[in-house]
PDB file of N, CA and C in Angstrom:
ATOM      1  N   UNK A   1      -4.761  42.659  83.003  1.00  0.00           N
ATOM      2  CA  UNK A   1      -4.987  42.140  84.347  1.00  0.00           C
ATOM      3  C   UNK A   1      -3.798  42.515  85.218  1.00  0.00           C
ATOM      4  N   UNK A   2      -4.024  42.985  86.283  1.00  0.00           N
ATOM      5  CA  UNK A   2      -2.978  42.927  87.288  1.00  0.00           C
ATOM      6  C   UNK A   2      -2.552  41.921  88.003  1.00  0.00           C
ATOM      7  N   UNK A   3      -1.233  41.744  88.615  1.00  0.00           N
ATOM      8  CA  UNK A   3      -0.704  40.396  89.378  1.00  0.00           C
ATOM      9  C   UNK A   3      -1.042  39.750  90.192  1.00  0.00           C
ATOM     10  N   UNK A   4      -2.273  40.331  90.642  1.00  0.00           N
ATOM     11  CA  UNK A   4      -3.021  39.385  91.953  1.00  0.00           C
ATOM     12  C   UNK A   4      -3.828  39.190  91.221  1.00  0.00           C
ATOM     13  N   UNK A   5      -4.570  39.827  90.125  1.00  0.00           N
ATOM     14  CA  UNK A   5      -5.662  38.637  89.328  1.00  0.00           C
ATOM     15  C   UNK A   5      -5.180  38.071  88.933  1.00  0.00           C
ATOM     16  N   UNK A   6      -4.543  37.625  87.848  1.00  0.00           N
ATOM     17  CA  UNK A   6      -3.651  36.796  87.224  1.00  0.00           C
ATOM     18  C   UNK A   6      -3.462  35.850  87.886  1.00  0.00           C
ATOM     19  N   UNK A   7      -2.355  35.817  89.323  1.00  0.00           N
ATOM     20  CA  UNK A   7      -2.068  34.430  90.541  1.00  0.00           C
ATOM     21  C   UNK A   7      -3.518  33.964  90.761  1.00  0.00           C
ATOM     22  N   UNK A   8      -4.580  34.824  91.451  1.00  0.00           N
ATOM     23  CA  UNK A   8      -5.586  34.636  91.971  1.00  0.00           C
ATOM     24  C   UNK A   8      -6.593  33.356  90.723  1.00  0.00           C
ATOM     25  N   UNK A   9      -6.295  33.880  89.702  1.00  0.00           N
ATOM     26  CA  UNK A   9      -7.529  33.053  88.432  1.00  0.00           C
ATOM     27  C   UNK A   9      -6.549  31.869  88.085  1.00  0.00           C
ATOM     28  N   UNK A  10      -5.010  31.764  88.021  1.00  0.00           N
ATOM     29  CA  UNK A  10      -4.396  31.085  88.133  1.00  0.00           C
ATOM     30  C   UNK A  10      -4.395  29.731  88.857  1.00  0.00           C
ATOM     31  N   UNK A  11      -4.354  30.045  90.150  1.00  0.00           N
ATOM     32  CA  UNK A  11      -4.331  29.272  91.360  1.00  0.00           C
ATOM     33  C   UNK A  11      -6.393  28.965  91.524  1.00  0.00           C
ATOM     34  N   UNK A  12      -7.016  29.371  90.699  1.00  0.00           N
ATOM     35  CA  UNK A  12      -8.430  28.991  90.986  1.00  0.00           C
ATOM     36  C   UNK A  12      -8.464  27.704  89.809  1.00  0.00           C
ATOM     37  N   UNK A  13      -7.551  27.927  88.628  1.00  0.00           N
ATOM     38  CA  UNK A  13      -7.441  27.125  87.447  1.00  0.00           C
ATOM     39  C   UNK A  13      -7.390  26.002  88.099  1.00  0.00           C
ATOM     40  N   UNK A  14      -5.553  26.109  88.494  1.00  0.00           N
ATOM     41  CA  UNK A  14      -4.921  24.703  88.952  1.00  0.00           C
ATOM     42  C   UNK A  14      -5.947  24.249  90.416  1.00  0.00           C
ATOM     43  N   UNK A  15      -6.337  24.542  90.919  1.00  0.00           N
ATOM     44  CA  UNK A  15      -7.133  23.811  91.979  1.00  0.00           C
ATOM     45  C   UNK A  15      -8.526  22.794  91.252  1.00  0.00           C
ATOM     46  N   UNK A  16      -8.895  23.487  90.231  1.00  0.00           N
ATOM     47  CA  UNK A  16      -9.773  22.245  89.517  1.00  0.00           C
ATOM     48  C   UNK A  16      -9.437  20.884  88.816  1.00  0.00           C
ATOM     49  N   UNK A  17      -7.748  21.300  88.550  1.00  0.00           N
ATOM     50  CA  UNK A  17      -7.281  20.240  87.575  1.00  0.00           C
ATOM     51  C   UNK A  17      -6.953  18.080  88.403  1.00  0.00           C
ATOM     52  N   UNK A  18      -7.686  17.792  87.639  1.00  0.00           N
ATOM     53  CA  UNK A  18      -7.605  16.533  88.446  1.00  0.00           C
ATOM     54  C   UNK A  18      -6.353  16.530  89.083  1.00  0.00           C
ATOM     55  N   UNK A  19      -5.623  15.741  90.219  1.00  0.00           N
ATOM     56  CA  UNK A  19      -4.564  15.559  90.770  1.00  0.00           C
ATOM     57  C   UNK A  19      -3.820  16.476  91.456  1.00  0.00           C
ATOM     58  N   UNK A  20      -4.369  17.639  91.326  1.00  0.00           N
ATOM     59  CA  UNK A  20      -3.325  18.985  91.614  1.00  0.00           C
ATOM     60  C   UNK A  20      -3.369  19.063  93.083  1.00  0.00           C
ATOM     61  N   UNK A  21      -2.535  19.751  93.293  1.00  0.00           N
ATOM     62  CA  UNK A  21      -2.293  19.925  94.293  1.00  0.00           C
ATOM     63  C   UNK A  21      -1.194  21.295  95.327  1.00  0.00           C
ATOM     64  N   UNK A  22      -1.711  21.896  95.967  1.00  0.00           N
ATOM     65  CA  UNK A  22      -1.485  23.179  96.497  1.00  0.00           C
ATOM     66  C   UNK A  22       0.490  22.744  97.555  1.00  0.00           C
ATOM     67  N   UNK A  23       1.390  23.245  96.946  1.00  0.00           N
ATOM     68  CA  UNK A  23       2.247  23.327  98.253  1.00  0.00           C
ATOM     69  C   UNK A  23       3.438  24.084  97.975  1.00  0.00           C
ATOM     70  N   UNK A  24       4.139  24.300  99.172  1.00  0.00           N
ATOM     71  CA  UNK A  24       5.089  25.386  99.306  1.00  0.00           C
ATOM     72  C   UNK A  24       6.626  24.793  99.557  1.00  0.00           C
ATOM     73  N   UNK A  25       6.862  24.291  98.957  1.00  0.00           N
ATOM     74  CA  UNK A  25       8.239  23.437  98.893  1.00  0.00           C
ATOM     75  C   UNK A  25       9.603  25.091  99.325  1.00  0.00           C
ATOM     76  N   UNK A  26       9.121  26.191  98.285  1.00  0.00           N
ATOM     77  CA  UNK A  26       9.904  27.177  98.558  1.00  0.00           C
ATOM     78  C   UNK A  26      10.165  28.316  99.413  1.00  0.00           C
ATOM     79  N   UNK A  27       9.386  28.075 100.656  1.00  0.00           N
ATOM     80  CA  UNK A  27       8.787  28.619 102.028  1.00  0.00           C
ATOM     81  C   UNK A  27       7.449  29.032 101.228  1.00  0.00           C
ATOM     82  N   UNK A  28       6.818  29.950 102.239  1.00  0.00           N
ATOM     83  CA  UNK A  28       5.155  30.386 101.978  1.00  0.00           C
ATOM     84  C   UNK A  28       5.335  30.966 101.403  1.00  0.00           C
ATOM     85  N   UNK A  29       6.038  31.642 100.817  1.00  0.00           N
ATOM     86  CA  UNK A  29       5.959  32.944  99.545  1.00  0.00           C
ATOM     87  C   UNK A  29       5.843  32.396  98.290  1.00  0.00           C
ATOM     88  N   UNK A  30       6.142  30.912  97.851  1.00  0.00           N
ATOM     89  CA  UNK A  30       6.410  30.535  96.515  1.00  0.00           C
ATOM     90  C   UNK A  30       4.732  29.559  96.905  1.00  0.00           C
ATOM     91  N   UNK A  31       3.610  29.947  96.121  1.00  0.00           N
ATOM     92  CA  UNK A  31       2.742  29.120  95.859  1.00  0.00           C
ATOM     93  C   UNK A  31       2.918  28.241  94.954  1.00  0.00           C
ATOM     94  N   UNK A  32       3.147  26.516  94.805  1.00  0.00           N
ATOM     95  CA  UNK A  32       3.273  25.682  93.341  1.00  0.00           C
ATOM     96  C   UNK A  32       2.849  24.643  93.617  1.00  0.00           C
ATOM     97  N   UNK A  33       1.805  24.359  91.835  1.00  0.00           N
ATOM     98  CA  UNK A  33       1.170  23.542  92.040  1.00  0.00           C
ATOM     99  C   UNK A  33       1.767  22.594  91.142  1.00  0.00           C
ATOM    100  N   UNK A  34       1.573  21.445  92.393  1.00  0.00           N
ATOM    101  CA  UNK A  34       2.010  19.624  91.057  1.00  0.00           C
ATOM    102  C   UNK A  34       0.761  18.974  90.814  1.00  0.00           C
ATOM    103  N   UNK A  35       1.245  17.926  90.121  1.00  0.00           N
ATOM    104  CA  UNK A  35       0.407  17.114  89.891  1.00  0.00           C
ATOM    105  C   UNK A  35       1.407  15.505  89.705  1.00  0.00           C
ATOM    106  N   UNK A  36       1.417  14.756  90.669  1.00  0.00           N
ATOM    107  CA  UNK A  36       1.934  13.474  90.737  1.00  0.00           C
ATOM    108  C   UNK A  36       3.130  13.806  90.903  1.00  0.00           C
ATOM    109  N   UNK A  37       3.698  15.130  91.663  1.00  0.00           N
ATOM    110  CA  UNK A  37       5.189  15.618  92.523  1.00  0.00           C
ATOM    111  C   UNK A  37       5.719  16.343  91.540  1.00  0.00           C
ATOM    112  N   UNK A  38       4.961  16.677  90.347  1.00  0.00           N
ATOM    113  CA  UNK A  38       5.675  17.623  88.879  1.00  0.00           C
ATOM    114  C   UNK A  38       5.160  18.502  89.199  1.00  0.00           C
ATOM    115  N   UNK A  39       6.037  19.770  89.051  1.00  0.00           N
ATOM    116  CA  UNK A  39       5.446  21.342  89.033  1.00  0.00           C
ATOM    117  C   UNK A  39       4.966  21.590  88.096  1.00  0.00           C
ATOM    118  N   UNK A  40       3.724  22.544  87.615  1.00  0.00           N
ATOM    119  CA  UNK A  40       3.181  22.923  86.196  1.00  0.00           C
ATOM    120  C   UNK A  40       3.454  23.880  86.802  1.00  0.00           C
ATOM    121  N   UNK A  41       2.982  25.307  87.753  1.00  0.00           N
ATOM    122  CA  UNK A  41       2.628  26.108  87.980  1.00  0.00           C
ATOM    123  C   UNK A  41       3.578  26.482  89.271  1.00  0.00           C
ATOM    124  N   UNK A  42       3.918  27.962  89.069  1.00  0.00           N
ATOM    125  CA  UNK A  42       4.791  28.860  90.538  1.00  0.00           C
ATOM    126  C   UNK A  42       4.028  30.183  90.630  1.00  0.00           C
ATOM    127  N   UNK A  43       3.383  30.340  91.539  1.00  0.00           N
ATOM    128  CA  UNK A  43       3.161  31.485  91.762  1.00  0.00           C
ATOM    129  C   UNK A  43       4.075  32.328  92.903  1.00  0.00           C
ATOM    130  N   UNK A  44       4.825  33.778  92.469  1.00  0.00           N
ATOM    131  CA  UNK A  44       6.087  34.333  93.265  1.00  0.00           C
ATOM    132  C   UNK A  44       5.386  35.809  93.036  1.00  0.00           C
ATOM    133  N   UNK A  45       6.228  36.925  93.989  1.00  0.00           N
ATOM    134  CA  UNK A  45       6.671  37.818  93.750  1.00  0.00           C
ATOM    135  C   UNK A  45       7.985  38.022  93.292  1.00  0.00           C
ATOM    136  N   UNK A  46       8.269  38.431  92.117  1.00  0.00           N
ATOM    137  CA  UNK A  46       9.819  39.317  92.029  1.00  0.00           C
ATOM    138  C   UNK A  46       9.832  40.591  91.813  1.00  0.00           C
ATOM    139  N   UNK A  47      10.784  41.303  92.228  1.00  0.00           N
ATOM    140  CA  UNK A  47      10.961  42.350  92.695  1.00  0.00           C
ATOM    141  C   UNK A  47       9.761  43.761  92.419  1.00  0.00           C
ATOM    142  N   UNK A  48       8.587  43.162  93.749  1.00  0.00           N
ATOM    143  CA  UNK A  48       7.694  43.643  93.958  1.00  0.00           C
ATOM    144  C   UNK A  48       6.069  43.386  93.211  1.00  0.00           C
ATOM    145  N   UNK A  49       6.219  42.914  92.011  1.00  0.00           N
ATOM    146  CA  UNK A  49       5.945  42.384  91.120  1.00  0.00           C
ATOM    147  C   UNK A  49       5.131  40.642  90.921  1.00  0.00           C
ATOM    148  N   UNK A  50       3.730  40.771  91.645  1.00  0.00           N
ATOM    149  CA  UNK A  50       3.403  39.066  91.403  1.00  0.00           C
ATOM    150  C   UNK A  50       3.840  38.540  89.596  1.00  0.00           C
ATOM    151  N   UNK A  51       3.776  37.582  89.666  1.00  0.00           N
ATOM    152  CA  UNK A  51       4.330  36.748  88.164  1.00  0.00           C
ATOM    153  C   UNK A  51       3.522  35.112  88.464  1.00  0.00           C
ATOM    154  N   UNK A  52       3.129  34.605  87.537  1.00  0.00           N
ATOM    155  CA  UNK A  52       2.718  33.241  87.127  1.00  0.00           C
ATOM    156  C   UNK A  52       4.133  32.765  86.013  1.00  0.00           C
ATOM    157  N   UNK A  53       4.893  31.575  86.868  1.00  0.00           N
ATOM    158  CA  UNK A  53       4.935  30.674  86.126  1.00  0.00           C
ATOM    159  C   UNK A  53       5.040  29.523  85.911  1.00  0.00           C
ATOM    160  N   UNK A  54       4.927  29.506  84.482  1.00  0.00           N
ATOM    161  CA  UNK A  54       4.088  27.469  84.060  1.00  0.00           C
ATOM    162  C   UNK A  54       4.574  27.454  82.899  1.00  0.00           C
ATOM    163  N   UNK A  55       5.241  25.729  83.151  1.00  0.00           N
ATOM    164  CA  UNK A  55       5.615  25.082  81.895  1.00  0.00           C
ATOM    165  C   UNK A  55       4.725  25.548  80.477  1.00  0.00           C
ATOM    166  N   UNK A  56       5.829  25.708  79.524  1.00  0.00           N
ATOM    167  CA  UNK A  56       5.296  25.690  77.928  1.00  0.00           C
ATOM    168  C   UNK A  56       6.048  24.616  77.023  1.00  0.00           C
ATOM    169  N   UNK A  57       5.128  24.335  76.450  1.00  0.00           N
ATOM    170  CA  UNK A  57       6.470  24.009  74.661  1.00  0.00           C
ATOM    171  C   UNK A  57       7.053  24.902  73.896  1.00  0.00           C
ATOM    172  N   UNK A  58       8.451  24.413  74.192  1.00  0.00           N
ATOM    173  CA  UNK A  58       9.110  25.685  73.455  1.00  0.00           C
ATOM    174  C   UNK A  58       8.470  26.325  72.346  1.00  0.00           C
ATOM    175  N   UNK A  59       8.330  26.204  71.803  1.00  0.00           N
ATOM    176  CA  UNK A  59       8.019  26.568  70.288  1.00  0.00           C
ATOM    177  C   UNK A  59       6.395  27.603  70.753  1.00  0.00           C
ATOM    178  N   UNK A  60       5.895  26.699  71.270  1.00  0.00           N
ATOM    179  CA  UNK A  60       4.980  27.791  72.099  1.00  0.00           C
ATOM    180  C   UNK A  60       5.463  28.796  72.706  1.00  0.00           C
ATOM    181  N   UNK A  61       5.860  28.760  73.909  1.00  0.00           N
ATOM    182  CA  UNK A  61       6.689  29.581  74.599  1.00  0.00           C
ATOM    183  C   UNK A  61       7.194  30.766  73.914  1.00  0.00           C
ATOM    184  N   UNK A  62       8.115  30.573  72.538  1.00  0.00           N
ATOM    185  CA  UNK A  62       8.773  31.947  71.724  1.00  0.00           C
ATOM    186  C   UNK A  62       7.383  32.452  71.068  1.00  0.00           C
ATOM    187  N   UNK A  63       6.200  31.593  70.518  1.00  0.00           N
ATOM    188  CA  UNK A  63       5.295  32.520  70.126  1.00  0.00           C
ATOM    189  C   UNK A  63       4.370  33.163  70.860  1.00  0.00           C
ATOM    190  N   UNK A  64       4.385  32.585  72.047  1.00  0.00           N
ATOM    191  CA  UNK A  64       3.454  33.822  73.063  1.00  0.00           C
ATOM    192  C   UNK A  64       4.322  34.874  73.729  1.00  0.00           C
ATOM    193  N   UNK A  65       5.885  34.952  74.187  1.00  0.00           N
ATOM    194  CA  UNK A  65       7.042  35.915  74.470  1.00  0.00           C
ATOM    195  C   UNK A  65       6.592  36.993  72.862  1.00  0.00           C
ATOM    196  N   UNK A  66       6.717  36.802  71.792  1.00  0.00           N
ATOM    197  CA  UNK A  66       6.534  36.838  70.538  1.00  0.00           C
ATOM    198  C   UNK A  66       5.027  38.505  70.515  1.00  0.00           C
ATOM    199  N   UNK A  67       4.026  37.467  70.781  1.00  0.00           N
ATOM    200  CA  UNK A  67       2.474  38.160  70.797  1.00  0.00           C
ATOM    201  C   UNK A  67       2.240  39.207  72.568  1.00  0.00           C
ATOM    202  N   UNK A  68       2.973  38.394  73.125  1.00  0.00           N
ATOM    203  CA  UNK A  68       2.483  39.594  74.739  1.00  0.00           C
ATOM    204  C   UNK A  68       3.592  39.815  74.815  1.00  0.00           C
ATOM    205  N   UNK A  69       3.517  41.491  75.257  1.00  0.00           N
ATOM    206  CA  UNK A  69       4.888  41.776  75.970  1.00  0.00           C
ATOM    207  C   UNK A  69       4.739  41.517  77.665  1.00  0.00           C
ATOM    208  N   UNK A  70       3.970  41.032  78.023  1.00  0.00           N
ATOM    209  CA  UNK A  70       3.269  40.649  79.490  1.00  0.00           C
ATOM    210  C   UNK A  70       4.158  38.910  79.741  1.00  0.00           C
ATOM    211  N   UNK A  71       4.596  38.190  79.030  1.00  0.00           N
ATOM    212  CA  UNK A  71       5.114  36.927  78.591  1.00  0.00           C
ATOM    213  C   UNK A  71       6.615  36.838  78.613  1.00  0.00           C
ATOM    214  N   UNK A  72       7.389  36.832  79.681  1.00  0.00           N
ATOM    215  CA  UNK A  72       8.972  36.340  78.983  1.00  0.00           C
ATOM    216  C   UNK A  72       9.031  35.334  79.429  1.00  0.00           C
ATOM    217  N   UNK A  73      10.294  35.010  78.991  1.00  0.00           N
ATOM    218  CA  UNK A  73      10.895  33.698  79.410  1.00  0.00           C
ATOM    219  C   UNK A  73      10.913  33.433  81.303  1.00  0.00           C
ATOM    220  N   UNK A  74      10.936  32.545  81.593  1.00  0.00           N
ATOM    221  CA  UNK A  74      10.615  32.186  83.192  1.00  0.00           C
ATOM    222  C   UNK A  74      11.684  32.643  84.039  1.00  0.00           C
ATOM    223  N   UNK A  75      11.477  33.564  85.299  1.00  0.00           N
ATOM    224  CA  UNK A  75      12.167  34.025  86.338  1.00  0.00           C
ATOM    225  C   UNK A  75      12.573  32.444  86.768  1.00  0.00           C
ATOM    226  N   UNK A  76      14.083  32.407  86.878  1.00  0.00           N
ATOM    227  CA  UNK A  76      14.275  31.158  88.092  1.00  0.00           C
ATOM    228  C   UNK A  76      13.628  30.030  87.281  1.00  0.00           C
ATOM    229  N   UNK A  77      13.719  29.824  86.067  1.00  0.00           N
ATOM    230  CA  UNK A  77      13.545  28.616  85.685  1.00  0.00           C
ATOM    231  C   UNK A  77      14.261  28.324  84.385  1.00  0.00           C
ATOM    232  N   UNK A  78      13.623  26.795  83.796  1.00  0.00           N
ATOM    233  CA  UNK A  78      15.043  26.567  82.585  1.00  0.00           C
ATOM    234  C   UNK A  78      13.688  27.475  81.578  1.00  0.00           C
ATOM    235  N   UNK A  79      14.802  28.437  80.954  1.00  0.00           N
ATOM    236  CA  UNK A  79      13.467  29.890  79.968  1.00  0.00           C
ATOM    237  C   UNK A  79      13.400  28.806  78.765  1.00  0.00           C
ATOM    238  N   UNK A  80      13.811  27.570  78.545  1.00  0.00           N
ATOM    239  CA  UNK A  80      13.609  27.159  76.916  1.00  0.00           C
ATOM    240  C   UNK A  80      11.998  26.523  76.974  1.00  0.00           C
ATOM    241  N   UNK A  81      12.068  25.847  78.392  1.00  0.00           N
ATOM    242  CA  UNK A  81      10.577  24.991  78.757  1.00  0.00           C
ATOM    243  C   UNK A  81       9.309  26.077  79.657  1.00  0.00           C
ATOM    244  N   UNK A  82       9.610  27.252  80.253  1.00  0.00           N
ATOM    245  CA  UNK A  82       8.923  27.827  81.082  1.00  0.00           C
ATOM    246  C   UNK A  82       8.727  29.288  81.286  1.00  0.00           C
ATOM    247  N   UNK A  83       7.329  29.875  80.978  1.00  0.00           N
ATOM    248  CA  UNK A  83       7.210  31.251  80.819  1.00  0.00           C
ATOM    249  C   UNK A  83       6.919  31.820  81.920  1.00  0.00           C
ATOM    250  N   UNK A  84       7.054  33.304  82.193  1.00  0.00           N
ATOM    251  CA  UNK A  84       6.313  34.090  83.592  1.00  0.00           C
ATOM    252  C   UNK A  84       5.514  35.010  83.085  1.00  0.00           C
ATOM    253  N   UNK A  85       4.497  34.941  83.218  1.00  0.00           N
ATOM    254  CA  UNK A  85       3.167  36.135  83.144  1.00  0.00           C
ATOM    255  C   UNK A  85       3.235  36.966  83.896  1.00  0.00           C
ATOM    256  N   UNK A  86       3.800  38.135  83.824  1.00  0.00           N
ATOM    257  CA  UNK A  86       3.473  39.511  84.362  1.00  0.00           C
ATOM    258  C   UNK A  86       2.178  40.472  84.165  1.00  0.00           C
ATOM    259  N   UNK A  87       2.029  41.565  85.086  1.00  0.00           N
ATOM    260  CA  UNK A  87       0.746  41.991  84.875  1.00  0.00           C
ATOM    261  C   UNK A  87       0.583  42.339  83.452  1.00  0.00           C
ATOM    262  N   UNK A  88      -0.596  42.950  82.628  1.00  0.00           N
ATOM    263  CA  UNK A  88      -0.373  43.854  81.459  1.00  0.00           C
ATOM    264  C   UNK A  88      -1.456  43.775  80.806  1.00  0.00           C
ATOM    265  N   UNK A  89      -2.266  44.841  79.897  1.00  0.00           N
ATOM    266  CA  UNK A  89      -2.862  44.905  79.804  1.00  0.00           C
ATOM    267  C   UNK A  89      -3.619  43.649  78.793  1.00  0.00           C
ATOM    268  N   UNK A  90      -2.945  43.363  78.038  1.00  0.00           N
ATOM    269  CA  UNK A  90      -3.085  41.910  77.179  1.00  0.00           C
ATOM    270  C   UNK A  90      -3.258  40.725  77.724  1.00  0.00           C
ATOM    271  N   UNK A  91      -3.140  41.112  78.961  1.00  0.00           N
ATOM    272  CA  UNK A  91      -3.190  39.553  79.855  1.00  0.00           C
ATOM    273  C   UNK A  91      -5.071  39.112  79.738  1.00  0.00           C
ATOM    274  N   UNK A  92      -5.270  38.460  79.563  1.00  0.00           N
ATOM    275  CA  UNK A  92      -7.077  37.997  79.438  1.00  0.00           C
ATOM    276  C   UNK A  92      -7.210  37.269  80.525  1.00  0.00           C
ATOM    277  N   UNK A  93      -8.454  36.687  81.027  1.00  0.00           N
ATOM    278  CA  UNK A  93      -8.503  35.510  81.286  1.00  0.00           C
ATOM    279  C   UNK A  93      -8.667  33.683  80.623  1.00  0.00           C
ATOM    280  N   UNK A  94      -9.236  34.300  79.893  1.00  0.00           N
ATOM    281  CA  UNK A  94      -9.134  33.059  78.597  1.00  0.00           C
ATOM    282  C   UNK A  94      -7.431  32.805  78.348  1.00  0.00           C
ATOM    283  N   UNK A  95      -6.776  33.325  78.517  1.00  0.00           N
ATOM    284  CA  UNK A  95      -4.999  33.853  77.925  1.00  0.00           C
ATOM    285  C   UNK A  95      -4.758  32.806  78.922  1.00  0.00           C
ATOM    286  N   UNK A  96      -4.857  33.242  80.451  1.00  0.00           N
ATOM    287  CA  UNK A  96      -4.345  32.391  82.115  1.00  0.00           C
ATOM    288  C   UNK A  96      -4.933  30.945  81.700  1.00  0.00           C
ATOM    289  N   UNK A  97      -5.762  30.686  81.780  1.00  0.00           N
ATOM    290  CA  UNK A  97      -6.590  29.645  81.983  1.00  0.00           C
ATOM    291  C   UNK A  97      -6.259  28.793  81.162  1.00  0.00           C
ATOM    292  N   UNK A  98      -6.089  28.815  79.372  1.00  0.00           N
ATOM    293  CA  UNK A  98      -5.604  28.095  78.526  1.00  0.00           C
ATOM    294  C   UNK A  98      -3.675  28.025  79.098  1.00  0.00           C
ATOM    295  N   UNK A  99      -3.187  28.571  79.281  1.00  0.00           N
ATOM    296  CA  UNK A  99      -1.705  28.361  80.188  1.00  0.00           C
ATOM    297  C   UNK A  99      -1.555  27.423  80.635  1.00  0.00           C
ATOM    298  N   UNK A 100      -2.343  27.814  81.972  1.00  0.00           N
ATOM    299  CA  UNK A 100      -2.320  27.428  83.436  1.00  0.00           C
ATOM    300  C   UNK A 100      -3.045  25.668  82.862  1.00  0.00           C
ATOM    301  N   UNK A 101      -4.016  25.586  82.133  1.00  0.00           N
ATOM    302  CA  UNK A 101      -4.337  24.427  81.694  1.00  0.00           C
ATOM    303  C   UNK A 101      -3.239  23.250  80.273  1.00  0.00           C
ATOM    304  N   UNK A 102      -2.823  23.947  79.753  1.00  0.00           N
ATOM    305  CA  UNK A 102      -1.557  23.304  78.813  1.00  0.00           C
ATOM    306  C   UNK A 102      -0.418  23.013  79.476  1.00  0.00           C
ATOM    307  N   UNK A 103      -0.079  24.060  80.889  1.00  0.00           N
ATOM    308  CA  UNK A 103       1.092  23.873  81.484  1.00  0.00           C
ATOM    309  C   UNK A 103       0.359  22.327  82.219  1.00  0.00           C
ATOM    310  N   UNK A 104      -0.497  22.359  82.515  1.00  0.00           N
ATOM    311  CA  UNK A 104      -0.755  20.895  83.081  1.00  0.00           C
ATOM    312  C   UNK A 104      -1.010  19.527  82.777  1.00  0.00           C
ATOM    313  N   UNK A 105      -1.507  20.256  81.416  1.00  0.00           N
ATOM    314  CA  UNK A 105      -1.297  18.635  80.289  1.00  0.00           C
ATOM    315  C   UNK A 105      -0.055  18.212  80.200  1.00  0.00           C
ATOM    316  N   UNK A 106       0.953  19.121  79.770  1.00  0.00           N
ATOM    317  CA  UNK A 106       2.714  18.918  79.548  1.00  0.00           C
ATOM    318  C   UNK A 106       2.737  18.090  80.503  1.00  0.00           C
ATOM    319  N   UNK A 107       2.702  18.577  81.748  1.00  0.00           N
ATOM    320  CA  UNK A 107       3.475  17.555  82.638  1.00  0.00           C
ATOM    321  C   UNK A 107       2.924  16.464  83.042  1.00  0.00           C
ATOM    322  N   UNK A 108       1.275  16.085  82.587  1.00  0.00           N
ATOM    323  CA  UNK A 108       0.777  14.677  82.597  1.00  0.00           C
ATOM    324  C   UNK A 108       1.189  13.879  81.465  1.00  0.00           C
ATOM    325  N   UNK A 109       1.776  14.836  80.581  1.00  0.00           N
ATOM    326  CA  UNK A 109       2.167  13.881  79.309  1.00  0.00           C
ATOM    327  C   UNK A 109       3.502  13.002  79.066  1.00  0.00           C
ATOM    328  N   UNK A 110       3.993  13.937  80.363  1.00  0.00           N
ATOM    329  CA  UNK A 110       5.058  13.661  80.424  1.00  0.00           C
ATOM    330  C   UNK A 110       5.333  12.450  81.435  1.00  0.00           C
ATOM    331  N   UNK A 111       4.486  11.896  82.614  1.00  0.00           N
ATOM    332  CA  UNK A 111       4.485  11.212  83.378  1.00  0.00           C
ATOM    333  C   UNK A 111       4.524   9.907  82.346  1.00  0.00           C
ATOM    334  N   UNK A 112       5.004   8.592  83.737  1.00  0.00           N
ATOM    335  CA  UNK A 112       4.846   7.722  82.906  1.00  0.00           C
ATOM    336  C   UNK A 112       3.152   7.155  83.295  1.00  0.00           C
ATOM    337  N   UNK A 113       2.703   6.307  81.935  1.00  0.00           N
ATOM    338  CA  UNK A 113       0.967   6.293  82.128  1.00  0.00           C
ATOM    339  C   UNK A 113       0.666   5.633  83.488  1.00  0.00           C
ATOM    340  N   UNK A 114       0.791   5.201  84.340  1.00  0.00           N
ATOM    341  CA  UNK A 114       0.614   4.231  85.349  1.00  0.00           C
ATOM    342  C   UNK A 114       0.499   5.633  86.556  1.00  0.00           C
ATOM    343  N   UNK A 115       1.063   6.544  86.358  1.00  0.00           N
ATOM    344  CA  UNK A 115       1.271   7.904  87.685  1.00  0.00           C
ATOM    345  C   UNK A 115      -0.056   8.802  86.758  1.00  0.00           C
ATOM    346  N   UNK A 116      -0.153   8.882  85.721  1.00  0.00           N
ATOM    347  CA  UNK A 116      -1.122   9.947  85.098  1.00  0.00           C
ATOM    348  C   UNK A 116      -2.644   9.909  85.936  1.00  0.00           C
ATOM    349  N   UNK A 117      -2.959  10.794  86.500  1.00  0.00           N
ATOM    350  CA  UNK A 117      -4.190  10.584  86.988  1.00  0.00           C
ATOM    351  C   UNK A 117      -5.541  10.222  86.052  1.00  0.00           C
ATOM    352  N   UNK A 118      -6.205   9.543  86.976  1.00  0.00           N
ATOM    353  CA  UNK A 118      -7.548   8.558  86.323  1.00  0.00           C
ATOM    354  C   UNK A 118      -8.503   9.390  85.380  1.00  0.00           C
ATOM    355  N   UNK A 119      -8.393  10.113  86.863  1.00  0.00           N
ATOM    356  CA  UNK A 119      -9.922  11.378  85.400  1.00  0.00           C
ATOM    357  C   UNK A 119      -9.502  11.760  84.857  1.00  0.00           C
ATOM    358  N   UNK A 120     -10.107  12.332  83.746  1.00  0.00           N
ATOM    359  CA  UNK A 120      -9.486  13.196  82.949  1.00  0.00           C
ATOM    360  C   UNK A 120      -9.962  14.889  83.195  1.00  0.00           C
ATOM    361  N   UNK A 121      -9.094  15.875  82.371  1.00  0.00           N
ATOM    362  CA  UNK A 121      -9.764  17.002  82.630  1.00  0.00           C
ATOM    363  C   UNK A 121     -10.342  17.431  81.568  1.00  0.00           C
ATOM    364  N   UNK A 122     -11.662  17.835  82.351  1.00  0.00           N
ATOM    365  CA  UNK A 122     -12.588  18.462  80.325  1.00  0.00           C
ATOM    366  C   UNK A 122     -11.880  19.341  79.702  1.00  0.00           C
ATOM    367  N   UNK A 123     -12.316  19.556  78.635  1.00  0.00           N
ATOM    368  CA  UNK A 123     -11.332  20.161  77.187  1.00  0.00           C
ATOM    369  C   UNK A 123     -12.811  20.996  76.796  1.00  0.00           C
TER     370      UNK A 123
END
């Protein structure tokens, strides 16, 4: 997939996920989505280059860096908790979507239960 599909199926993910929510805290160029004021998701250009990134579990994180070379550690973020998806041919959509959807459980899991939003999201 190339970097505008990737952001594009990305940013179609996180717009379904209960609570989410679209904003630009980093002027208009940085698309990121929260959920209850937590970032899961950044959509950027770096140097020329769109990139997705979204929280992982570490241990996740080294085994998908590991399996895609499309996968490193996160531009501009802490790399132990957060990966960036670059274009490449290994990139799927099933690949984005399971991401873009785990990066958003993490950070509901992480809330305390009283902020976690009501619905849930199907599995």
């Amino acid at each position: 997939m190339d970097g505008k599909e990737i952001q594009q199926l990305a940013a179609d993910v996180a717009r379904t996920l209960p609570s989410a929510e679209l904003c630009y805290p980093f002027g208009p160029e940085y698309e990121v989505f929260k959920v209850r004021g937590k970032m899961f998701a950044l959509l950027a250009q770096v140097r020329g280059e769109r990139i997705v990134n979204l929280k992982c579990d570490p241990e996740n994180a080294l085994l998908q860096r590991a399996i895609y070379d499309s996968i490193h550690a996160a531009y501009h973020m802490n790399k132990r908790h957060w990966i960036s998806i670059y274009p490449g041919e290994q990139i799927s959509e099933g690949l984005v979507r399971q991401l873009v959807e785990e990066s958003y459980d993490l950070v509901v899991a992480g809330l305390p239960k009283r902020l976690r939003p009501m619905e849930q999201r199907e599995r």
